[in-house]
PDB file of N, CA and C in Angstrom:
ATOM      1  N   UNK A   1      15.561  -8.144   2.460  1.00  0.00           N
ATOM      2  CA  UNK A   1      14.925  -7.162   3.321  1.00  0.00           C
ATOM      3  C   UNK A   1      14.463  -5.998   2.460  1.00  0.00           C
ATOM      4  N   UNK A   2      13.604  -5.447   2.611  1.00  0.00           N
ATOM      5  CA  UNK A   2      12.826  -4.254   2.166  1.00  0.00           C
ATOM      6  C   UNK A   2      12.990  -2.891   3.203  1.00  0.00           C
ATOM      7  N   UNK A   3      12.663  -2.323   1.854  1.00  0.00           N
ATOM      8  CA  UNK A   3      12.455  -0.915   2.633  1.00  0.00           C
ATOM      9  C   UNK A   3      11.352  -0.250   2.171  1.00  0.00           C
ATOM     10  N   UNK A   4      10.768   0.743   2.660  1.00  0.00           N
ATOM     11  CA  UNK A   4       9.843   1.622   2.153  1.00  0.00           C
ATOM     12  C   UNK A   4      10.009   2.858   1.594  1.00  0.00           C
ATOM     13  N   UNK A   5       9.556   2.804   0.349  1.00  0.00           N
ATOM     14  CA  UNK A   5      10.021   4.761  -0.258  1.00  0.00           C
ATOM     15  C   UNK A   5       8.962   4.845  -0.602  1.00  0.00           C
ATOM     16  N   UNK A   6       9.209   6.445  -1.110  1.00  0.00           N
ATOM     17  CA  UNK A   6       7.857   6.430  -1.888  1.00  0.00           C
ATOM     18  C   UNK A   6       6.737   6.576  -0.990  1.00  0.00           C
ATOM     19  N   UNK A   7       5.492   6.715  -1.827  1.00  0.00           N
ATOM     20  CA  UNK A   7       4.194   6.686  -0.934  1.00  0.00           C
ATOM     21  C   UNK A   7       3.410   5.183  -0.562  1.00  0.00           C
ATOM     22  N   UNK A   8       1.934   5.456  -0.625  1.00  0.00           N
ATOM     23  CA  UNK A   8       1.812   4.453   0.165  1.00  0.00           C
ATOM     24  C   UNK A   8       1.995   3.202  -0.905  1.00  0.00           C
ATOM     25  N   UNK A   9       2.476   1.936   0.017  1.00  0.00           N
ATOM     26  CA  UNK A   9       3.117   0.683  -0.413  1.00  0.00           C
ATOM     27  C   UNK A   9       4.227   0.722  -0.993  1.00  0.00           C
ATOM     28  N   UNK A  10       4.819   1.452  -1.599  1.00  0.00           N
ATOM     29  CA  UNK A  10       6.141   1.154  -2.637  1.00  0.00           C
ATOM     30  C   UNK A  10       7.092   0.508  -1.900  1.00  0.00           C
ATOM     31  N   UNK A  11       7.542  -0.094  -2.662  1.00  0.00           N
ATOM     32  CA  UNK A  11       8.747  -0.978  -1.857  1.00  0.00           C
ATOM     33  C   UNK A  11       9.470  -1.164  -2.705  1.00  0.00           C
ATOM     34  N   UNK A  12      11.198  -1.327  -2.458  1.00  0.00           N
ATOM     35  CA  UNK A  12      12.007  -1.239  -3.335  1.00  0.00           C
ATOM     36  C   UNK A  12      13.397  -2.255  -2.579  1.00  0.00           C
ATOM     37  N   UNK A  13      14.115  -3.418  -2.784  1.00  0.00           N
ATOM     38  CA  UNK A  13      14.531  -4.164  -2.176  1.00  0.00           C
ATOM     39  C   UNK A  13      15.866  -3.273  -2.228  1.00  0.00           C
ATOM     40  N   UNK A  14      16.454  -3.357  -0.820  1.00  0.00           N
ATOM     41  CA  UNK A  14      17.647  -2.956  -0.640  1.00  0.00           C
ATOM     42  C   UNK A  14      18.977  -4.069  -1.151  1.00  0.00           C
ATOM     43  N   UNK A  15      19.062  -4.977  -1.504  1.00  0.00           N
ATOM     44  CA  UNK A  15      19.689  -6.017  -2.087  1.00  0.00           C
ATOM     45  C   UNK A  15      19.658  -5.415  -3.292  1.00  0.00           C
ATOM     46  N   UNK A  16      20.047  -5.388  -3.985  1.00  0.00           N
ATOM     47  CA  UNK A  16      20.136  -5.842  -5.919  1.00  0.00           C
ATOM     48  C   UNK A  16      21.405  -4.618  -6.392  1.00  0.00           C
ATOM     49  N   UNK A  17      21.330  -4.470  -7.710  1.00  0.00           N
ATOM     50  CA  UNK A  17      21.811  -3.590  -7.925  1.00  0.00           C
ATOM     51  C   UNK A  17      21.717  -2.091  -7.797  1.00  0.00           C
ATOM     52  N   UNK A  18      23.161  -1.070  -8.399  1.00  0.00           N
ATOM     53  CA  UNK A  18      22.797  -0.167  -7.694  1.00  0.00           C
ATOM     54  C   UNK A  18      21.582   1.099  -8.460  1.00  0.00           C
ATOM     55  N   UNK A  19      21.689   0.626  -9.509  1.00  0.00           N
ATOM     56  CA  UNK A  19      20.434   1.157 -10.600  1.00  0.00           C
ATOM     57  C   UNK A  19      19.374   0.962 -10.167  1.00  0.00           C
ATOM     58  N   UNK A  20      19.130  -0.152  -9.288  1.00  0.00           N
ATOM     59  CA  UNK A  20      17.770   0.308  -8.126  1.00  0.00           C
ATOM     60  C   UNK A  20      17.189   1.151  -7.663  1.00  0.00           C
ATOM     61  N   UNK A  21      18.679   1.220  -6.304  1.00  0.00           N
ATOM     62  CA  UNK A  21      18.531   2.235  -5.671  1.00  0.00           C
ATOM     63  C   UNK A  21      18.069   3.046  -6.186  1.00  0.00           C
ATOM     64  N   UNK A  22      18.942   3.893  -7.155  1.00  0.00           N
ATOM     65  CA  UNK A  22      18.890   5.132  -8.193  1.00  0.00           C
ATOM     66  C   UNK A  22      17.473   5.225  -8.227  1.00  0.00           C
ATOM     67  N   UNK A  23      16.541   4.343  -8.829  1.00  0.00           N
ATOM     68  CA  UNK A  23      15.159   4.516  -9.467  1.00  0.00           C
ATOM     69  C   UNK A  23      14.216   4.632  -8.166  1.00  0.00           C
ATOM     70  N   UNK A  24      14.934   3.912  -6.940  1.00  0.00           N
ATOM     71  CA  UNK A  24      13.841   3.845  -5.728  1.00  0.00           C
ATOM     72  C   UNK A  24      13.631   5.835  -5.484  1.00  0.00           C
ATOM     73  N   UNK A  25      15.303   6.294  -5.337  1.00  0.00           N
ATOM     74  CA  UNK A  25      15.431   7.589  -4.676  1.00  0.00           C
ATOM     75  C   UNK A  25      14.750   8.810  -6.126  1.00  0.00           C
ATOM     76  N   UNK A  26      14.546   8.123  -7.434  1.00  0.00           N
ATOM     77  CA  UNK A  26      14.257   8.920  -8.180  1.00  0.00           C
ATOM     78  C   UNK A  26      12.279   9.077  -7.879  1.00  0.00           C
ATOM     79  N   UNK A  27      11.925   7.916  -7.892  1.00  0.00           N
ATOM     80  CA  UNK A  27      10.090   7.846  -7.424  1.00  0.00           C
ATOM     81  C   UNK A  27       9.863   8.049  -5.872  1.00  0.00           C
ATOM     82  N   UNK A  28      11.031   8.678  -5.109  1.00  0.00           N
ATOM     83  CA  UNK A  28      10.596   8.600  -3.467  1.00  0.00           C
ATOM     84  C   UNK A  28       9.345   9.141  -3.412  1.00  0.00           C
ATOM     85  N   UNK A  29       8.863  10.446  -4.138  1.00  0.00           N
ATOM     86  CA  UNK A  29       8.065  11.680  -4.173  1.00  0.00           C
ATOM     87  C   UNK A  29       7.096  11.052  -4.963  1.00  0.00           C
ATOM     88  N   UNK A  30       7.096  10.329  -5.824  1.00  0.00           N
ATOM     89  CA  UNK A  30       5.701  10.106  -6.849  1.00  0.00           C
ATOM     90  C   UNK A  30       4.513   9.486  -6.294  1.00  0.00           C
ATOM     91  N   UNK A  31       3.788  10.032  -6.873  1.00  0.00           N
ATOM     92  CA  UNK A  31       2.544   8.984  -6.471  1.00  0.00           C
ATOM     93  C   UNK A  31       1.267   9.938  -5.867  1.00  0.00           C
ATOM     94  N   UNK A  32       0.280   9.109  -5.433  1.00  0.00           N
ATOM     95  CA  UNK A  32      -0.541  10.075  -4.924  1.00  0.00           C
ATOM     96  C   UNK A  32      -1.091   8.821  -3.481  1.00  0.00           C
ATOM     97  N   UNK A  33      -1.531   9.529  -2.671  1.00  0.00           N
ATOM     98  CA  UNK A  33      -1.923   8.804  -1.546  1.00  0.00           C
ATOM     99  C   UNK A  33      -2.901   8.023  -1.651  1.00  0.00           C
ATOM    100  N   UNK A  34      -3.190   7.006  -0.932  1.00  0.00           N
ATOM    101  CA  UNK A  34      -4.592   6.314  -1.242  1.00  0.00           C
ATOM    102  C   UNK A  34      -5.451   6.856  -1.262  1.00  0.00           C
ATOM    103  N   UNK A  35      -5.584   7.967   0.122  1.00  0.00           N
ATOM    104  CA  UNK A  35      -6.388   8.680   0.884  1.00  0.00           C
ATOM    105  C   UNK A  35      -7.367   9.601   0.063  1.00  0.00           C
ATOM    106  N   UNK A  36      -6.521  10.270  -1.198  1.00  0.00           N
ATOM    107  CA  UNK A  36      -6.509  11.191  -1.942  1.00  0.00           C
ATOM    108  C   UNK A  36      -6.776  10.604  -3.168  1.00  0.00           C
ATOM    109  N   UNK A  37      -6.542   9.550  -3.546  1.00  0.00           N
ATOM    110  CA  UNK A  37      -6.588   9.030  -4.916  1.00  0.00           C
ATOM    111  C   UNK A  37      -8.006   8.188  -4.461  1.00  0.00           C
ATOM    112  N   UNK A  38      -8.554   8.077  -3.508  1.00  0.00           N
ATOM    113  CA  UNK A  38      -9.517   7.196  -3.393  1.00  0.00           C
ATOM    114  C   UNK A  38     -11.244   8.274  -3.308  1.00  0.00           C
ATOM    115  N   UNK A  39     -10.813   9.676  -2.503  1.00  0.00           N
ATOM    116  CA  UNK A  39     -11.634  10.119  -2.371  1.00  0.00           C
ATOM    117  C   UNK A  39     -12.077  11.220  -4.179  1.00  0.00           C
ATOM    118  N   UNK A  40     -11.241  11.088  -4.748  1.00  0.00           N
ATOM    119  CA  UNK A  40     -11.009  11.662  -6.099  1.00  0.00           C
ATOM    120  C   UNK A  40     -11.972  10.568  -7.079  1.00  0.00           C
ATOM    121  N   UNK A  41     -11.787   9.581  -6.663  1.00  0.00           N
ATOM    122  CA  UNK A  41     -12.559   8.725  -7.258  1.00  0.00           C
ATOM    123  C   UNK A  41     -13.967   8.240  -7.248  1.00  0.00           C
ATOM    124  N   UNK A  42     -14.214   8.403  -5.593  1.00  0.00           N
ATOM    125  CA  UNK A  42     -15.385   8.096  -5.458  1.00  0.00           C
ATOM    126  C   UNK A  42     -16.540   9.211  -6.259  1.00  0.00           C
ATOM    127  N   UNK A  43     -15.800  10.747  -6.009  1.00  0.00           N
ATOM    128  CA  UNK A  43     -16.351  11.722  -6.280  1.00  0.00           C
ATOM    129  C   UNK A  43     -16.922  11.651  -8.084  1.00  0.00           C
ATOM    130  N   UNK A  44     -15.938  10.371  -8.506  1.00  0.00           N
ATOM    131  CA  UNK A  44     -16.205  11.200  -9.806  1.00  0.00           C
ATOM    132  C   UNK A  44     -16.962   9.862 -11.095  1.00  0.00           C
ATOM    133  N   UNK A  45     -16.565   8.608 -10.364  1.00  0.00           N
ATOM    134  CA  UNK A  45     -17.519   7.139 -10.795  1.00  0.00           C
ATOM    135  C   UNK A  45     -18.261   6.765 -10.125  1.00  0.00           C
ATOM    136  N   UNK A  46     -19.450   6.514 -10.076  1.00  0.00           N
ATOM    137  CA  UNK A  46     -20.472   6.387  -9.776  1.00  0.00           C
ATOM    138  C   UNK A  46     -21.038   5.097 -10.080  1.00  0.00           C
ATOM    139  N   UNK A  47     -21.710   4.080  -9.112  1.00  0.00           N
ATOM    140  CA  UNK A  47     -22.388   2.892  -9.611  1.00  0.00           C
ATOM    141  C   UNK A  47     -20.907   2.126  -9.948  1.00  0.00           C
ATOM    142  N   UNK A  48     -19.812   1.991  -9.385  1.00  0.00           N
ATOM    143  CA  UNK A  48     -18.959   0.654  -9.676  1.00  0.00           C
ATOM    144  C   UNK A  48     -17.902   0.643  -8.857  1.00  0.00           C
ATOM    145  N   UNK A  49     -18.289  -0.613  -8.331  1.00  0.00           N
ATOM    146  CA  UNK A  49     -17.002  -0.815  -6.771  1.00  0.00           C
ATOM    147  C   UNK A  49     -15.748   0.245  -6.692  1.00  0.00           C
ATOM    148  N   UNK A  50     -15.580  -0.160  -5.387  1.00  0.00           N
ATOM    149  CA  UNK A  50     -14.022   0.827  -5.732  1.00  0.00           C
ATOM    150  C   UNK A  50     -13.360  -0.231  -4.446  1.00  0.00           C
ATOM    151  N   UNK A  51     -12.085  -0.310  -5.050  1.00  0.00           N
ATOM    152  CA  UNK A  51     -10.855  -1.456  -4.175  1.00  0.00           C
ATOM    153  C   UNK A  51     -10.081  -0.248  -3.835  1.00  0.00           C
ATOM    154  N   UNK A  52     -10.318  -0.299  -2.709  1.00  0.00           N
ATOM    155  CA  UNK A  52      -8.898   0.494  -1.706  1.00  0.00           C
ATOM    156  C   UNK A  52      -7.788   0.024  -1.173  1.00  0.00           C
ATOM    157  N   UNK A  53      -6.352   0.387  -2.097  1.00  0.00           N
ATOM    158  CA  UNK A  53      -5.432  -0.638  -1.885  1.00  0.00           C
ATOM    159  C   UNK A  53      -4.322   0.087  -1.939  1.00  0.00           C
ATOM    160  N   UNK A  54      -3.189  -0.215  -0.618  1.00  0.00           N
ATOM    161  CA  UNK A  54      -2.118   0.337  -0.868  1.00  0.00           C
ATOM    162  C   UNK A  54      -2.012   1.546   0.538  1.00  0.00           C
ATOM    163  N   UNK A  55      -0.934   0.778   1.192  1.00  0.00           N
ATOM    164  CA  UNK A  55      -0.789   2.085   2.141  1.00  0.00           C
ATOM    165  C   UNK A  55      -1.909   1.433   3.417  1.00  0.00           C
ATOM    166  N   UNK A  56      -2.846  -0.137   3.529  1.00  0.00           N
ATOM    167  CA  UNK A  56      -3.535  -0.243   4.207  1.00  0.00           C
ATOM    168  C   UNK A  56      -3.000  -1.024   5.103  1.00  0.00           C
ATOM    169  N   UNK A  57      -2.436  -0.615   6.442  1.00  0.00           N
ATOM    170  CA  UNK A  57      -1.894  -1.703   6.984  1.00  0.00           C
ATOM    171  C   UNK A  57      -2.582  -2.064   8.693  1.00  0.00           C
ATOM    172  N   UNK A  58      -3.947  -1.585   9.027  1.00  0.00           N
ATOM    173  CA  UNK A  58      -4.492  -2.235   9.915  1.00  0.00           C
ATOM    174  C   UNK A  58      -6.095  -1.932   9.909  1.00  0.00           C
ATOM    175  N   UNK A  59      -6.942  -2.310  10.707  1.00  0.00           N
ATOM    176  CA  UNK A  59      -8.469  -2.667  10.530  1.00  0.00           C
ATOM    177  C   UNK A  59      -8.905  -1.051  10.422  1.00  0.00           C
ATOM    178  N   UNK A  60      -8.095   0.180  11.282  1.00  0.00           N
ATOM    179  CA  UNK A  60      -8.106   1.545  11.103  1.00  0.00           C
ATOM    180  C   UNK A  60      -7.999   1.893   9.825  1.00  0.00           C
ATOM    181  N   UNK A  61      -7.525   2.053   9.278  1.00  0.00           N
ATOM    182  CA  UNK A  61      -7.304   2.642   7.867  1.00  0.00           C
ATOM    183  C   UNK A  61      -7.937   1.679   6.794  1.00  0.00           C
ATOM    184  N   UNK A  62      -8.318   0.027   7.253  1.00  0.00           N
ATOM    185  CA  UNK A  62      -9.479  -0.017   6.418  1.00  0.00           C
ATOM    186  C   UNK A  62     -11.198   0.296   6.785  1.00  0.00           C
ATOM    187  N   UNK A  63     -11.252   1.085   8.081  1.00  0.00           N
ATOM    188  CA  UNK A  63     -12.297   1.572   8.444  1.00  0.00           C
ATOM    189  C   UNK A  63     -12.124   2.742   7.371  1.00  0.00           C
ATOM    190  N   UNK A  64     -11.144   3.529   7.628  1.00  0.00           N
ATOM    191  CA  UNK A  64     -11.419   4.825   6.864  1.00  0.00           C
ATOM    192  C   UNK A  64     -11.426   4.728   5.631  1.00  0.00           C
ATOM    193  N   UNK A  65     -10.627   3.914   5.027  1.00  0.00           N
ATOM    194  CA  UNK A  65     -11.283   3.589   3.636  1.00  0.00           C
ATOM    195  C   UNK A  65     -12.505   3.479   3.095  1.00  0.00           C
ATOM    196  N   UNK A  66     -13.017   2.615   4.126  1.00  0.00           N
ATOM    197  CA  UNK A  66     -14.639   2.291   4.251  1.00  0.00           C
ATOM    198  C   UNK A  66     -15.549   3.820   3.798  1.00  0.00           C
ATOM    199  N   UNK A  67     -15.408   4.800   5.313  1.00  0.00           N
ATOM    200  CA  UNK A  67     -15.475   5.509   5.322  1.00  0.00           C
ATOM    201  C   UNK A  67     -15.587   6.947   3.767  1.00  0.00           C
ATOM    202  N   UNK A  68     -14.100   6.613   3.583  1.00  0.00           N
ATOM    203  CA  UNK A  68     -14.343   7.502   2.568  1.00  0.00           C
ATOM    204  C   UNK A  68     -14.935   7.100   0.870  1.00  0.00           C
ATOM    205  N   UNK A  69     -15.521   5.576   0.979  1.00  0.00           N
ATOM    206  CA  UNK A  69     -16.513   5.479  -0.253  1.00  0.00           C
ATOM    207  C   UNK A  69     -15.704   3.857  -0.411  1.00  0.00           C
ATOM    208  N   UNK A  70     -14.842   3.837  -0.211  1.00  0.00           N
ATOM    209  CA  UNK A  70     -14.973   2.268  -1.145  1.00  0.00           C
ATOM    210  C   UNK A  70     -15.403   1.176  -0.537  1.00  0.00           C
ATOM    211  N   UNK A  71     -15.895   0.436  -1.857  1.00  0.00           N
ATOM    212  CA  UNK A  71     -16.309  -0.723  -1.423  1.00  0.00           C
ATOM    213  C   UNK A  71     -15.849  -2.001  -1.300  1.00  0.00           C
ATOM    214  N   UNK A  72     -14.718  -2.212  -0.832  1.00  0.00           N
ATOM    215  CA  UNK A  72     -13.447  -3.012  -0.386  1.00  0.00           C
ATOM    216  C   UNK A  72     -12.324  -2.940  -0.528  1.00  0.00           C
ATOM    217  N   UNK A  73     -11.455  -3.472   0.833  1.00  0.00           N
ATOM    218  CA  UNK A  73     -10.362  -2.892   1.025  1.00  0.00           C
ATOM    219  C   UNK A  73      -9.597  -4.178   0.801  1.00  0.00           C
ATOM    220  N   UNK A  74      -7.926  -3.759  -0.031  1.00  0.00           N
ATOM    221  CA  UNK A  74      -7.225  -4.908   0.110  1.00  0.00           C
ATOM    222  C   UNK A  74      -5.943  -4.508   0.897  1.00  0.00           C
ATOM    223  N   UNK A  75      -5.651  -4.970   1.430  1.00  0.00           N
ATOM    224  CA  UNK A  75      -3.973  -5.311   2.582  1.00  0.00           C
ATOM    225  C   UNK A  75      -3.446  -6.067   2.575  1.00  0.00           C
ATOM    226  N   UNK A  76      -1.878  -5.877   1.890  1.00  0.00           N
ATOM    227  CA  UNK A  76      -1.155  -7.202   2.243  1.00  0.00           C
ATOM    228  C   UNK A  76       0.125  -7.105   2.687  1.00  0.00           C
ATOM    229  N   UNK A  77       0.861  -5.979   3.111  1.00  0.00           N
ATOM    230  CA  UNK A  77       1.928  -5.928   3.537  1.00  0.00           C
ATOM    231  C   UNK A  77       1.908  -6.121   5.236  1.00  0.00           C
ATOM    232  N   UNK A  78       1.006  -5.947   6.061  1.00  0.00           N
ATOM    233  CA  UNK A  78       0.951  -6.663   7.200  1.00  0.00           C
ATOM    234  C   UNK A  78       0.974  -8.331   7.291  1.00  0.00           C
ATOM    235  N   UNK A  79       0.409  -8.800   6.236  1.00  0.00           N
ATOM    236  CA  UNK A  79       0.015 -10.066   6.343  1.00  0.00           C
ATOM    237  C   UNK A  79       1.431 -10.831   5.822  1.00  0.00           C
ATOM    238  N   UNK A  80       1.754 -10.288   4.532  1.00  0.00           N
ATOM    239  CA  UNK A  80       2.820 -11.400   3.605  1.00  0.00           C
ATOM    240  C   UNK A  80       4.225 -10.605   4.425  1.00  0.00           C
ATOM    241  N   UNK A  81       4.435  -9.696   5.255  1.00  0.00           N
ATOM    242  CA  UNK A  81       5.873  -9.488   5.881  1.00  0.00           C
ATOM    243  C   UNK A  81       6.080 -10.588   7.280  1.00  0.00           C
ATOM    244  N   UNK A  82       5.117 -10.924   8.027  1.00  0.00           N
ATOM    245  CA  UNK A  82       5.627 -12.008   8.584  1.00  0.00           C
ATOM    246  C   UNK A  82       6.119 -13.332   7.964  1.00  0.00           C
ATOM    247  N   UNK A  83       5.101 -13.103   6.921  1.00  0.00           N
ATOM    248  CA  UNK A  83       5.593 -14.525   6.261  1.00  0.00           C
ATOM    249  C   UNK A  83       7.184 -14.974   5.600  1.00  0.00           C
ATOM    250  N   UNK A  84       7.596 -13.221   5.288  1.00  0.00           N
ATOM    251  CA  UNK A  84       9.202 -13.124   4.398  1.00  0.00           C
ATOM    252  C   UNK A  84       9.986 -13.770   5.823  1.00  0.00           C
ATOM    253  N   UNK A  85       9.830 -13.549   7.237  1.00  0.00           N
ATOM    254  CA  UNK A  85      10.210 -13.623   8.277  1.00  0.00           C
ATOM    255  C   UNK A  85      10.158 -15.386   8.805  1.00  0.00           C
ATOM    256  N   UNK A  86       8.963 -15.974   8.995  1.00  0.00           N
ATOM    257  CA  UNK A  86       8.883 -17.171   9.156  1.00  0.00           C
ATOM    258  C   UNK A  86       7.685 -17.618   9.381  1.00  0.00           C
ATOM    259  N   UNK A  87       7.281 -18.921   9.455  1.00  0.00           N
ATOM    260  CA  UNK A  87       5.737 -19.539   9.236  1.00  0.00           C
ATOM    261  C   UNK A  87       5.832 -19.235  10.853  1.00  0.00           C
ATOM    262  N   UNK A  88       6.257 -19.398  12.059  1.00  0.00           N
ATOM    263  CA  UNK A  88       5.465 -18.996  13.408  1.00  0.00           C
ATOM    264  C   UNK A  88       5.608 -17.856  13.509  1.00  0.00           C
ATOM    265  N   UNK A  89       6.325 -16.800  12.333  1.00  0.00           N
ATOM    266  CA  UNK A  89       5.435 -15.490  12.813  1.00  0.00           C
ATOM    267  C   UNK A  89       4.281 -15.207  12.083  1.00  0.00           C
ATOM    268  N   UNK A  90       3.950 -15.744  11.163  1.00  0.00           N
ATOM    269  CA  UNK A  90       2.250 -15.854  10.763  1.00  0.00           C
ATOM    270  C   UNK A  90       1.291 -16.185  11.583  1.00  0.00           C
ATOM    271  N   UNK A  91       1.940 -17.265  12.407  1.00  0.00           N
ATOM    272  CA  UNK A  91       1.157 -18.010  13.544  1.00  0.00           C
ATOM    273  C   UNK A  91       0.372 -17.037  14.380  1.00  0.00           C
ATOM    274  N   UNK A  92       1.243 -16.032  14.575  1.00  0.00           N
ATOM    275  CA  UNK A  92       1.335 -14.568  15.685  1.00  0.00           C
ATOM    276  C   UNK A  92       0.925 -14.258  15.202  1.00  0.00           C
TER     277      UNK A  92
END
């Protein structure tokens, strides 16, 4: 089972050892948002795709991705968490 720390996507398994933990609760704060790391980017490369990834977990937030300049979005923690769960909740 997983948990979420950190910003968007990080994941850090609650199973393992405890030097994990440690490193999950040390990066809770790091990072920068997609939101923010995406519009920073568009602003500043010019002429070459941009993949918006991380933190995207429904057709909303890859609208706004859209929105704020890139030119495709990737998501996979909606998709591959049913699957940790079972093949008929993929079905769903």
């Amino acid at each position: 089972m997983a948990t979420r720390l950190g910003r968007e996507g990080e994941l850090f398994s609650r199973e393992g050892a405890a030097s994990q933990m440690l490193c999950g609760k040390l990066v809770r704060h790091w990072g920068i948002y997609t939101s923010n790391s995406l519009v920073s980017i568009v602003n500043t490369v010019k002429d070459v795709p941009i993949i918006a990834s991380g933190g995207i977990r429904n057709r909303v937030d890859m609208a706004k991705a859209i929105a704020l300049g890139a030119s495709y979005v990737g998501m996979a923690l909606p998709l591959l968490a049913p699957a940790m769960e079972s093949d008929e909740a993929v079905k769903q």
